[in-house]
C-alpha atoms as a PDB file:
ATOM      1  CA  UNK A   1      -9.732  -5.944  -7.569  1.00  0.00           C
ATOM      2  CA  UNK A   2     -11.472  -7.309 -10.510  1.00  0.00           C
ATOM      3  CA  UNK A   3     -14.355  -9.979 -10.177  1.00  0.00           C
ATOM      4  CA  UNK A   4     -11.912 -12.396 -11.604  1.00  0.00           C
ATOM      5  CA  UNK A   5      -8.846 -11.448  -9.866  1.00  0.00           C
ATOM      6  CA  UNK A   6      -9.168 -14.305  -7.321  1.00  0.00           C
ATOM      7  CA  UNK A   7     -10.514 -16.422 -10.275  1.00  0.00           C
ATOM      8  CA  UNK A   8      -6.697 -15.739 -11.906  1.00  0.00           C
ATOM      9  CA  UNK A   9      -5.352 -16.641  -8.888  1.00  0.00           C
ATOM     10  CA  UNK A  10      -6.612 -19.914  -8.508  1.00  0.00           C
ATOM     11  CA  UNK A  11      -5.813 -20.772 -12.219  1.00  0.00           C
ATOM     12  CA  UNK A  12      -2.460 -19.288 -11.310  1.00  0.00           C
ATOM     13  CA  UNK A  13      -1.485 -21.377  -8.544  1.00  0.00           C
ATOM     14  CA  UNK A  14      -2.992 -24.256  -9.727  1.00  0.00           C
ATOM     15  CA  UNK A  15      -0.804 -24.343 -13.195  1.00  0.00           C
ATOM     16  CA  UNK A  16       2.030 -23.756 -11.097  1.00  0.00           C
ATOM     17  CA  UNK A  17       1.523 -26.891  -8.262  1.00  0.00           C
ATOM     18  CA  UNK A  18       3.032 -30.062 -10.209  1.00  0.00           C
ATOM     19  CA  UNK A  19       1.242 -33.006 -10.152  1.00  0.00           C
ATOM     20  CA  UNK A  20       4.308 -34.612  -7.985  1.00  0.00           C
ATOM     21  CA  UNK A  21       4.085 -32.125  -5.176  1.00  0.00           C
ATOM     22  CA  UNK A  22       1.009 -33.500  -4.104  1.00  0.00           C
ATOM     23  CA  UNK A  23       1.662 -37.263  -4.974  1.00  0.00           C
ATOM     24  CA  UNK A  24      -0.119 -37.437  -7.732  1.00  0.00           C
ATOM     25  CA  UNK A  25       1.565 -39.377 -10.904  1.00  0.00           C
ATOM     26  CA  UNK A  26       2.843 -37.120 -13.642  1.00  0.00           C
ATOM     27  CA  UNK A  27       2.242 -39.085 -16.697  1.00  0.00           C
ATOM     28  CA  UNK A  28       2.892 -38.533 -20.148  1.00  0.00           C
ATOM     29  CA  UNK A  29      -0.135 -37.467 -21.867  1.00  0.00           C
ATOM     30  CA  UNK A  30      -0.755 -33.917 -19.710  1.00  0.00           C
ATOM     31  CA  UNK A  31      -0.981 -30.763 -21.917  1.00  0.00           C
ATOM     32  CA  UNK A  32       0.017 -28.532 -19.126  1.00  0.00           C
ATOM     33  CA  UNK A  33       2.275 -29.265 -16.174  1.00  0.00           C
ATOM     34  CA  UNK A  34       0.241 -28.130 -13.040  1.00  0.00           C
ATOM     35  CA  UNK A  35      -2.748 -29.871 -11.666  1.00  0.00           C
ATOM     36  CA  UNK A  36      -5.791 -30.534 -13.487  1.00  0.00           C
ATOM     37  CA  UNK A  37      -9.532 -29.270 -11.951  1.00  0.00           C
ATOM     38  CA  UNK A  38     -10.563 -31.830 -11.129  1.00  0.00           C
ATOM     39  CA  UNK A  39      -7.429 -33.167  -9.313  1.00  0.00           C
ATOM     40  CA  UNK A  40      -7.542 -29.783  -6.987  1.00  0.00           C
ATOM     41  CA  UNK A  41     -10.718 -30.211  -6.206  1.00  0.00           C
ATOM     42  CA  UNK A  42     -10.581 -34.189  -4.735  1.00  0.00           C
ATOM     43  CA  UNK A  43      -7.633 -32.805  -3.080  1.00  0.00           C
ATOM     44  CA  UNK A  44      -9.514 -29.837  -1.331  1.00  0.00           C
ATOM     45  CA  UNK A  45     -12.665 -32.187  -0.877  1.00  0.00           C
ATOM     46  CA  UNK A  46     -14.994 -29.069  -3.053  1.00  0.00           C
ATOM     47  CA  UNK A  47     -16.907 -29.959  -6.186  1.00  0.00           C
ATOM     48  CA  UNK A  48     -15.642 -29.894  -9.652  1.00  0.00           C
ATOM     49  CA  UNK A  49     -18.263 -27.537 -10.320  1.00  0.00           C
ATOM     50  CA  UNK A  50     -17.739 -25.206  -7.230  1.00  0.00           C
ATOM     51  CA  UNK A  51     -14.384 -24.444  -8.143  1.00  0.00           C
ATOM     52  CA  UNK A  52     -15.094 -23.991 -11.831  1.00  0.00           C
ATOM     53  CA  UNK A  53     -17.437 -21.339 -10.488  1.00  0.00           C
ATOM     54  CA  UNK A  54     -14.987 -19.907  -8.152  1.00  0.00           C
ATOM     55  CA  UNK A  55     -11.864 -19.901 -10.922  1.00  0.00           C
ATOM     56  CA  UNK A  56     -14.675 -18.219 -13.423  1.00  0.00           C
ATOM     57  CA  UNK A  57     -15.479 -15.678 -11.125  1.00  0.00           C
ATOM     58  CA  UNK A  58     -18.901 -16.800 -10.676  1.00  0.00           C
ATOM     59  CA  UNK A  59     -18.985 -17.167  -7.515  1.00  0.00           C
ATOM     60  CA  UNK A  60     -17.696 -14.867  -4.702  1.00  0.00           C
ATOM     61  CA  UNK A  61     -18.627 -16.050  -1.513  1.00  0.00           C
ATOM     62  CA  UNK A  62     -16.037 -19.097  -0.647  1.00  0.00           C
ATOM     63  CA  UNK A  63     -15.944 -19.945   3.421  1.00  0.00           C
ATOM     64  CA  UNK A  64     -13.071 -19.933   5.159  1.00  0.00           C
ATOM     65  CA  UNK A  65     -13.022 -23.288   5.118  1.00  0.00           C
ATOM     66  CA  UNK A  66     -12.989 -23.750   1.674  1.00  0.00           C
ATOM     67  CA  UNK A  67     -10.161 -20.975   1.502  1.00  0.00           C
ATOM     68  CA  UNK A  68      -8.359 -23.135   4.196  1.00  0.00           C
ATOM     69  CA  UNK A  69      -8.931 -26.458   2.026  1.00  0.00           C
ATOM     70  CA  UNK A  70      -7.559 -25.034  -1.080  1.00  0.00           C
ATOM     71  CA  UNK A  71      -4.350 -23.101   0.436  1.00  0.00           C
ATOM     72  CA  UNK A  72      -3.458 -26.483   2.172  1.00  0.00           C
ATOM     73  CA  UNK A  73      -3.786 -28.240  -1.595  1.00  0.00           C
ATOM     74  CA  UNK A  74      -1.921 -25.637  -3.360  1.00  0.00           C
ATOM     75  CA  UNK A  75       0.813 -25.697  -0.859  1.00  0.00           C
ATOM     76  CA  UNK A  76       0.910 -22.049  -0.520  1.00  0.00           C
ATOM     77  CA  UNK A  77       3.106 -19.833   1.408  1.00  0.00           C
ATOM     78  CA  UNK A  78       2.000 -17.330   4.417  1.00  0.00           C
ATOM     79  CA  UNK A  79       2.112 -14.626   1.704  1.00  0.00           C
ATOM     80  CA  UNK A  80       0.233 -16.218  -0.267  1.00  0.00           C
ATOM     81  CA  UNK A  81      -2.372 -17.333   2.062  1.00  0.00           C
ATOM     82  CA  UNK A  82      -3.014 -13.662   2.857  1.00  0.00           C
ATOM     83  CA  UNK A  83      -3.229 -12.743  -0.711  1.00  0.00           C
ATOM     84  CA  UNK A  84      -5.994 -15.306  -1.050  1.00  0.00           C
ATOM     85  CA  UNK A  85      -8.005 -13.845   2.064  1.00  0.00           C
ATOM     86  CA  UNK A  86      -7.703 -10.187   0.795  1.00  0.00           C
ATOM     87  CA  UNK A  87      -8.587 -11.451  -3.064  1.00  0.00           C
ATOM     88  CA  UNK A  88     -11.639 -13.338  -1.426  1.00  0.00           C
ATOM     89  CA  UNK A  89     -12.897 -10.582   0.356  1.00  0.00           C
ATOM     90  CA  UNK A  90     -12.402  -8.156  -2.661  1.00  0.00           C
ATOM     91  CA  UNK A  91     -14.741 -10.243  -4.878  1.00  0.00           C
ATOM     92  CA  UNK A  92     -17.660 -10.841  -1.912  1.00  0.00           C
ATOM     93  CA  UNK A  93     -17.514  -7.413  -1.763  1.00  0.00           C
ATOM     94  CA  UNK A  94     -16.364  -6.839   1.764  1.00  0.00           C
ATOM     95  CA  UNK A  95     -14.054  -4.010   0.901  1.00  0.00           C
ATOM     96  CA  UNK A  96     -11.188  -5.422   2.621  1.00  0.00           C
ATOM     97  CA  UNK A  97      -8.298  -2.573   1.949  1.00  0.00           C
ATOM     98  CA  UNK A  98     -10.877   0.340   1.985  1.00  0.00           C
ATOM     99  CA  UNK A  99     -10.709   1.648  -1.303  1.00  0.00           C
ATOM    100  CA  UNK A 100     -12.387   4.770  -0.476  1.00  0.00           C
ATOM    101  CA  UNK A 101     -10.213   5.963   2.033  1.00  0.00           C
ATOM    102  CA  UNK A 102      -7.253   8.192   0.473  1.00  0.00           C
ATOM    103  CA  UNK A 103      -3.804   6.626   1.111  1.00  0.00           C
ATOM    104  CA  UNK A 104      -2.214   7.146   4.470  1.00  0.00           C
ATOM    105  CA  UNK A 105      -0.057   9.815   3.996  1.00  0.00           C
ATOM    106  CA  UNK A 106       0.236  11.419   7.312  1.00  0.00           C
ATOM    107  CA  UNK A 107       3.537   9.989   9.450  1.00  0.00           C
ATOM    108  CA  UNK A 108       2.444   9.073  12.825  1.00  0.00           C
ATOM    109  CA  UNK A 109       5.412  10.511  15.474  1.00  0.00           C
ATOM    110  CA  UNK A 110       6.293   6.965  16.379  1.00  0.00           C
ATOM    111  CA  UNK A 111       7.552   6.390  13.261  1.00  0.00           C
ATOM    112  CA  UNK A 112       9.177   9.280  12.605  1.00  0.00           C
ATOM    113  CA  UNK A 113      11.098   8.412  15.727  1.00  0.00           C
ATOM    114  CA  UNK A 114      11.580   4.986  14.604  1.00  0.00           C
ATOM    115  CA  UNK A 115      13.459   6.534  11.201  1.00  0.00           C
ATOM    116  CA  UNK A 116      15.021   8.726  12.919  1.00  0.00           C
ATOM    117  CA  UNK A 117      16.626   6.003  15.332  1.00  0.00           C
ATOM    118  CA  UNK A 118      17.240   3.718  11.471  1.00  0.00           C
ATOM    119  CA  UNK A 119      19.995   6.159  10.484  1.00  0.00           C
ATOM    120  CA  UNK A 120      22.562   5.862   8.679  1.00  0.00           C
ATOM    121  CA  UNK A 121      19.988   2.978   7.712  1.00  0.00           C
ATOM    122  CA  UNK A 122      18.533   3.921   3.929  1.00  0.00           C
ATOM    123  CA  UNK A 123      14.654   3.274   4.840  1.00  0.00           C
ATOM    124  CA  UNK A 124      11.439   4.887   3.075  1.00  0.00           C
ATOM    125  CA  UNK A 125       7.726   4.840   4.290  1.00  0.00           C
ATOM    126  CA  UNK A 126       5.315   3.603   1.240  1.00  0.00           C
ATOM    127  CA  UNK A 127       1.408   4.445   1.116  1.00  0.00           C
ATOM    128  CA  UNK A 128      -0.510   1.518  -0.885  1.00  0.00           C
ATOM    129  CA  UNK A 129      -0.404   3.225  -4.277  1.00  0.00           C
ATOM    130  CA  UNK A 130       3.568   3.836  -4.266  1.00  0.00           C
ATOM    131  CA  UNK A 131       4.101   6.845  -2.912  1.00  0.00           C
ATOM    132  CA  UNK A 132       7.237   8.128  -0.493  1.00  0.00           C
ATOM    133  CA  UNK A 133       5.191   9.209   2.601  1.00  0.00           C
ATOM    134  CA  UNK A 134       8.755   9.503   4.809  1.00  0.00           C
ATOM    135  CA  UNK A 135      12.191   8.735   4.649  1.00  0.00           C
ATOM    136  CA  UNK A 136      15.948   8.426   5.905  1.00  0.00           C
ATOM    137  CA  UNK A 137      18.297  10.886   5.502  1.00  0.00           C
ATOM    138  CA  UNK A 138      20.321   8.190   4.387  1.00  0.00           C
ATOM    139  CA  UNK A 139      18.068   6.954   1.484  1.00  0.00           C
ATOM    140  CA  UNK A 140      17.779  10.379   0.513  1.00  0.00           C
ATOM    141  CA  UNK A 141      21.718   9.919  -0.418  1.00  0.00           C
ATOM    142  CA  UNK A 142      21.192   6.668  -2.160  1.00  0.00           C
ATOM    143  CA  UNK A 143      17.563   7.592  -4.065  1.00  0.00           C
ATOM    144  CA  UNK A 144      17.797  10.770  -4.974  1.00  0.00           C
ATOM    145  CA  UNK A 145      20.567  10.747  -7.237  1.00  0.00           C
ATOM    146  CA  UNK A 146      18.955   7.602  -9.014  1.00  0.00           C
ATOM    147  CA  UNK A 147      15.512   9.676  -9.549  1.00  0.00           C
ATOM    148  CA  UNK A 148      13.566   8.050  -6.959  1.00  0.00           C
ATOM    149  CA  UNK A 149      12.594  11.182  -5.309  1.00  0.00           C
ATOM    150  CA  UNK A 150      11.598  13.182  -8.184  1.00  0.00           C
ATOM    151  CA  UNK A 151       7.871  14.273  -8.354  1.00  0.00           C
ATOM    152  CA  UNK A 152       5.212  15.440  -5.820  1.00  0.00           C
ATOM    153  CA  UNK A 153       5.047  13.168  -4.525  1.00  0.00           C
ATOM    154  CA  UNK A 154       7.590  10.467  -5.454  1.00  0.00           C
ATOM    155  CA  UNK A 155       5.956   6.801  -6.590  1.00  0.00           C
ATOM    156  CA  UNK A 156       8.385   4.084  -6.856  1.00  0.00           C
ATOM    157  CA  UNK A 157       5.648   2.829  -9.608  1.00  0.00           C
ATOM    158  CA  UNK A 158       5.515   5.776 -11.803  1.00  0.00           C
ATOM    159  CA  UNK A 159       9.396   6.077 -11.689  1.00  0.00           C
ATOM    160  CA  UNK A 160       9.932   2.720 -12.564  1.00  0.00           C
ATOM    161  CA  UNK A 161       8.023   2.817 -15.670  1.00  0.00           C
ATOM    162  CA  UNK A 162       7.700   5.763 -16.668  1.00  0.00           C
ATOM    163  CA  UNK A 163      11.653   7.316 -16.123  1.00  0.00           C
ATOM    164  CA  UNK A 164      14.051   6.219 -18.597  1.00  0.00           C
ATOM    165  CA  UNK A 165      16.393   6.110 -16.326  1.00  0.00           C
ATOM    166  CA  UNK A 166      15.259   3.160 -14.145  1.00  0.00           C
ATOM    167  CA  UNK A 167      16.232   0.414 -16.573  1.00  0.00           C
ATOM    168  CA  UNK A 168      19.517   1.771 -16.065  1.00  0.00           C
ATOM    169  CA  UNK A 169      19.270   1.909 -12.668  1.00  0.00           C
ATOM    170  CA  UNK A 170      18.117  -1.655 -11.812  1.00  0.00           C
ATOM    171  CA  UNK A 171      19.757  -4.373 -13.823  1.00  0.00           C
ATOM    172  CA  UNK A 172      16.841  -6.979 -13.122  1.00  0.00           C
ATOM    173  CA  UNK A 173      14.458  -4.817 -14.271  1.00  0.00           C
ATOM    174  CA  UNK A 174      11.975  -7.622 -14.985  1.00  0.00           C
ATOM    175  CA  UNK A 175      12.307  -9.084 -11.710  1.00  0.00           C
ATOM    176  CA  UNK A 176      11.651  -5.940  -9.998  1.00  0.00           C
ATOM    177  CA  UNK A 177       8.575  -5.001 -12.160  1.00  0.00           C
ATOM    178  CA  UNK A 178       7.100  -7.865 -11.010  1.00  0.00           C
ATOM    179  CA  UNK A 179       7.565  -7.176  -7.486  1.00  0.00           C
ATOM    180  CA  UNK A 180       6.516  -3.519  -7.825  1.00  0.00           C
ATOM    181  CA  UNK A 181       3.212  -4.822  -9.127  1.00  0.00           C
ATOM    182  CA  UNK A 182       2.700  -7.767  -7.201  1.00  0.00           C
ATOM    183  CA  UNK A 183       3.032  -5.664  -3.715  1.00  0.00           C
ATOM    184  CA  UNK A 184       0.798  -3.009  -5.101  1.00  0.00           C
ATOM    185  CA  UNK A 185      -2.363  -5.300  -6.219  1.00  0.00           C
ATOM    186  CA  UNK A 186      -1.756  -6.668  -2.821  1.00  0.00           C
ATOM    187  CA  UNK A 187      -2.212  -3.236  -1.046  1.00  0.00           C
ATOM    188  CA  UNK A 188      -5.054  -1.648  -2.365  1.00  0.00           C
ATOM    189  CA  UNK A 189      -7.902  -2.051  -5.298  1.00  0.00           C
ATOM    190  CA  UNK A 190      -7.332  -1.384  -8.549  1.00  0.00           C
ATOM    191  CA  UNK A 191     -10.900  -0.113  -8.818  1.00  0.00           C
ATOM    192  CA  UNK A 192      -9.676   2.295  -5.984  1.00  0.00           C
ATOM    193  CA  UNK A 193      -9.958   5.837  -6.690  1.00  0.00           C
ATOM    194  CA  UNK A 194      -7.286   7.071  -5.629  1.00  0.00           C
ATOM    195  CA  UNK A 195      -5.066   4.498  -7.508  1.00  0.00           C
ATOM    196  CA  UNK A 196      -7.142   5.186 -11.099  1.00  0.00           C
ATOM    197  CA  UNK A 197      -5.406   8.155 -11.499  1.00  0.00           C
ATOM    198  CA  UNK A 198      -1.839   6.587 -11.779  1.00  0.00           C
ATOM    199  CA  UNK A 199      -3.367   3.290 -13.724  1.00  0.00           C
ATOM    200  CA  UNK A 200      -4.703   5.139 -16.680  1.00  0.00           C
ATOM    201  CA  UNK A 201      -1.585   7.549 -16.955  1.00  0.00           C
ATOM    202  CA  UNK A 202       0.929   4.271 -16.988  1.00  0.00           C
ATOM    203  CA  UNK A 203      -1.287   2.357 -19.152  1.00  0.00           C
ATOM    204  CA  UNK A 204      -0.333   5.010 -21.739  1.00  0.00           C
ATOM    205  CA  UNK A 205       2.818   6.111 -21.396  1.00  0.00           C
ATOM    206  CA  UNK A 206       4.276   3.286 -19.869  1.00  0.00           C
ATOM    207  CA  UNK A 207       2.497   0.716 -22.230  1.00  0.00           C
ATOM    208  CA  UNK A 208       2.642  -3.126 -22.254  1.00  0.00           C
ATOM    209  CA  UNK A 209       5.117  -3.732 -19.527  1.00  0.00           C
ATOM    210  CA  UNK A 210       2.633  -2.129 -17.252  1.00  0.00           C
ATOM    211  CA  UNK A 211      -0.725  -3.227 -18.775  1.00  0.00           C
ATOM    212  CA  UNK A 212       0.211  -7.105 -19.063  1.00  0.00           C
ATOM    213  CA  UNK A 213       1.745  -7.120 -15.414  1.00  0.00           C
ATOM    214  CA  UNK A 214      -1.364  -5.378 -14.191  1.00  0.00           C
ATOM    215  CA  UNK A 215      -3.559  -7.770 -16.036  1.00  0.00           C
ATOM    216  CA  UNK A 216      -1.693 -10.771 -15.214  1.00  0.00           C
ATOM    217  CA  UNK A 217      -2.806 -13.270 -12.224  1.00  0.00           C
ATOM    218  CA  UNK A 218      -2.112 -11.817  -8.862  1.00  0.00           C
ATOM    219  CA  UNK A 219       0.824 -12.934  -6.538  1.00  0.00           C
ATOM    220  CA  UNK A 220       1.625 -13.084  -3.214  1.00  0.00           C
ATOM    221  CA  UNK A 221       4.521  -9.666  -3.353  1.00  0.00           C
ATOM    222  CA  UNK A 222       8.171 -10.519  -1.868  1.00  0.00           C
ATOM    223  CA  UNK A 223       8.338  -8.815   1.478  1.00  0.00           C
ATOM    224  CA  UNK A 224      12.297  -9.353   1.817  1.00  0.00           C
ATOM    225  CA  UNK A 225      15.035 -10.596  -0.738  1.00  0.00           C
ATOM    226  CA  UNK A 226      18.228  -8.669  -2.892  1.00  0.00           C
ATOM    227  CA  UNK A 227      17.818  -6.086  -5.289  1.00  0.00           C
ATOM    228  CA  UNK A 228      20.711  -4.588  -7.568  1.00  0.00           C
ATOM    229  CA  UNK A 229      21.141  -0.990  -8.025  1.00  0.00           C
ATOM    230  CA  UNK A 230      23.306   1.450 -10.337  1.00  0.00           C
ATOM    231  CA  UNK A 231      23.730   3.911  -8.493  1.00  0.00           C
ATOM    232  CA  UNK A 232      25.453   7.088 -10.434  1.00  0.00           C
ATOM    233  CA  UNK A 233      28.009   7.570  -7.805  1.00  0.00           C
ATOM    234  CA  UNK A 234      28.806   4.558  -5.874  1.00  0.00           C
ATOM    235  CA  UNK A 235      28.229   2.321  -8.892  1.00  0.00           C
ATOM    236  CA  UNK A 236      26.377  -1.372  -8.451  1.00  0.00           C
ATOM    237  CA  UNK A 237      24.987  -1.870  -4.666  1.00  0.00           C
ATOM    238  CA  UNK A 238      23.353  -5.091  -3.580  1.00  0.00           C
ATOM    239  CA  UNK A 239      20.681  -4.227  -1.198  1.00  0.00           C
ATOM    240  CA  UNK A 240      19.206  -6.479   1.135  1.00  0.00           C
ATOM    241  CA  UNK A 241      15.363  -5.380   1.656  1.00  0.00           C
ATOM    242  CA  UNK A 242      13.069  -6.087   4.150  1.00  0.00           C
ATOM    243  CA  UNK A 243       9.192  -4.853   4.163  1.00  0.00           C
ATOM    244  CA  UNK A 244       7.505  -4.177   7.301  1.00  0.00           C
ATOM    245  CA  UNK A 245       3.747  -3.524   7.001  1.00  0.00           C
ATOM    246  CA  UNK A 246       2.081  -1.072   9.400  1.00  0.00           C
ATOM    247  CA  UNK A 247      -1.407   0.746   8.867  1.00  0.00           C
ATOM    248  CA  UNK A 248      -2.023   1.528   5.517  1.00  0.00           C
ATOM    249  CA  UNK A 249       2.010   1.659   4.986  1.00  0.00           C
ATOM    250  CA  UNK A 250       5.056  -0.540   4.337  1.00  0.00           C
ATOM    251  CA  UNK A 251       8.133   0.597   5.632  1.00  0.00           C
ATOM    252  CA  UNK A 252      11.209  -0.912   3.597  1.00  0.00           C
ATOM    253  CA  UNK A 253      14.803  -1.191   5.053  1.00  0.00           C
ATOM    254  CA  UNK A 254      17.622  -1.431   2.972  1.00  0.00           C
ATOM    255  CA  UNK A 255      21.303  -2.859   4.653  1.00  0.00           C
ATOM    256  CA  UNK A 256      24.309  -3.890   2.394  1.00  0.00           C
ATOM    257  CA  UNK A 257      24.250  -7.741   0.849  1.00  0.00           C
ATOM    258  CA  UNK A 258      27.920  -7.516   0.768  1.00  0.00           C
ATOM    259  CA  UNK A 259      30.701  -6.017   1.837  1.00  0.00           C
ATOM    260  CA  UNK A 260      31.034  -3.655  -1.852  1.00  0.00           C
ATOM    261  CA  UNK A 261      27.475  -2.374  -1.187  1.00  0.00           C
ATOM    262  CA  UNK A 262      28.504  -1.754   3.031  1.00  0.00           C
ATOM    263  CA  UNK A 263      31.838   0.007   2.021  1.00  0.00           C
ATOM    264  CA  UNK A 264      29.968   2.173  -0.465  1.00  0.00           C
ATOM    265  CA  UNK A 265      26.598   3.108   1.634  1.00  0.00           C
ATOM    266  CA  UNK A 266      29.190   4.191   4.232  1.00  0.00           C
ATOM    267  CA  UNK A 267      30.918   6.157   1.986  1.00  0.00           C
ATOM    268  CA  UNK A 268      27.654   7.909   0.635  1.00  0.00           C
ATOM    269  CA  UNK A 269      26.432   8.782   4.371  1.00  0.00           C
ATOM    270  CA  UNK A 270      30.078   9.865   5.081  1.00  0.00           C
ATOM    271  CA  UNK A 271      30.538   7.427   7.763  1.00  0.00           C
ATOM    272  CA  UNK A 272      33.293   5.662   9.215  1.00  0.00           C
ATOM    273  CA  UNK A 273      33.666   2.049   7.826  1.00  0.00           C
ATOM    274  CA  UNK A 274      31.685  -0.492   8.967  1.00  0.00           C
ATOM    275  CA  UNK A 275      28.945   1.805  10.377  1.00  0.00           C
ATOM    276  CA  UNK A 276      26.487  -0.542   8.002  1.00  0.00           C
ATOM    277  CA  UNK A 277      27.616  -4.372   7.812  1.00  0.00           C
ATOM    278  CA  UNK A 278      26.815  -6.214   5.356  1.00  0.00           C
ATOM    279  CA  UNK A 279      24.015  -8.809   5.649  1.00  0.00           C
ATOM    280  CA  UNK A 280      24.919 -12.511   4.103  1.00  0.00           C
ATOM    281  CA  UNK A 281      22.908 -15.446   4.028  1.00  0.00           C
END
């Protein structure tokens, strides 16, 4: 990460806490809507100054206890907490994520075993820059046909925008460009090495949509939730995601949101029905 990237995040957060979350009056003469400076710093007991320093990227060495102070102010989530940790130790220099180390690509036999024992389960092992490390035969069925595998190796990133086809293929597009990015600032630099590579080719040919999401303030990523694909055979699935981290990798699990999406996934993997309920709620 950038020198300012935990600067961003501050300023972030802080625009998006409303005065009345903390108890603080809203008024009507505020020009923006989240808390003021000064009002975050009384409520984390720091200096105005300190955390002018902090937001500016001036200073890169905040204790845990300040890190504590200002997560309990800005009311953020677990997520978020550990975003803040990693961002802090990015900009003190501590190297937390190891940018030098090339991206885990090697799959370690217990999970293989574990995706083996996930069928008829869609599922796909992740390195930090994107990349399909190991998957289900089952979300070979349901990614391949999209374009998800295609390329040596396969990055969710690159497909996303740089394929034509992925608009298409994901109706909330937006949404899911913001996840893509958030999850991947989150697991590893971008001054890493081994990321570069992919950050200079989609800052071309991918363009704004890439360049202002990769600029933008970082966010704690979305480790479970609903996406919507098109898929070119079964037509619209909901998928119900969840993202388990584990050494250098994320493995993501996709099960039916409804009982469309189970009905179809079944039919894909040329199961019985009901070999995949659906997940509600």
């Amino acid at each position: 990460m950038s020198d300012t990237e935990l600067g961003k995040f501050l300023r972030g957060r802080r625009d998006a806490v409303t005065p009345g979350v903390v108890g603080l009056p809203t008024g009507p003469r505020r020009r923006t809507p989240g808390l003021r400076r000064a009002e975050l710093a009384t409520i984390s007991g720091i200096s105005v100054d300190y955390l002018t320093r902090l937001e500016q990227g001036r200073d890169r060495n905040p204790s845990p206890q300040v890190l504590a102070a200002l997560a309990d102010a800005l009311h953020l989530t677990l997520n978020e907490r550990i975003q803040l940790r990693n961002l802090a130790k990015s900009a003190s220099g501590a190297d937390a994520l190891c940018p030098g180390l090339p991206p885990e690509n090697e799959v370690r036999p217990s999970m293989r075993a574990l995706l083996d024992r996930l069928e008829p389960t869609p599922a796909v092992l992740l390195n930090r820059i994107g990349e399909t490390v190991a998957h289900t035969r089952a979300y070979d069925r349901l990614a391949r046909p999209v374009g998800l595998l295609d390329g040596e190796p396969p990055n969710r990133i690159r497909f996303l925008f740089a394929d034509d086809r992925a608009r298409a293929a994901y109706p909330d597009w937006e949404h899911v460009a913001d996840d893509r990015i958030a999850a991947l600032k989150a697991e590893s630099h971008l001054d890493d090495p081994h990321l570069s590579h992919l950050v200079d080719e989609l800052t071309v040919t991918a363009g704004s949509p890439f360049k202002e999401r990769l600029g933008a303030a970082p966010v704690a990523p979305r480790r479970t939730g609903v996406e919507r694909l098109i898929h070119p055979e079964a037509g619209e699935l909901r998928l119900a995601y969840e993202t388990l981290d584990t050494e250098g990798q994320s493995l993501i699990v996709y099960l039916p949101a409804d009982a469309t999406t189970s009905e179809a996934l079944d039919r894909l993997n040329l199961r019985r029905p009901g070999a995949l309920r659906a997940v509600t709620g």
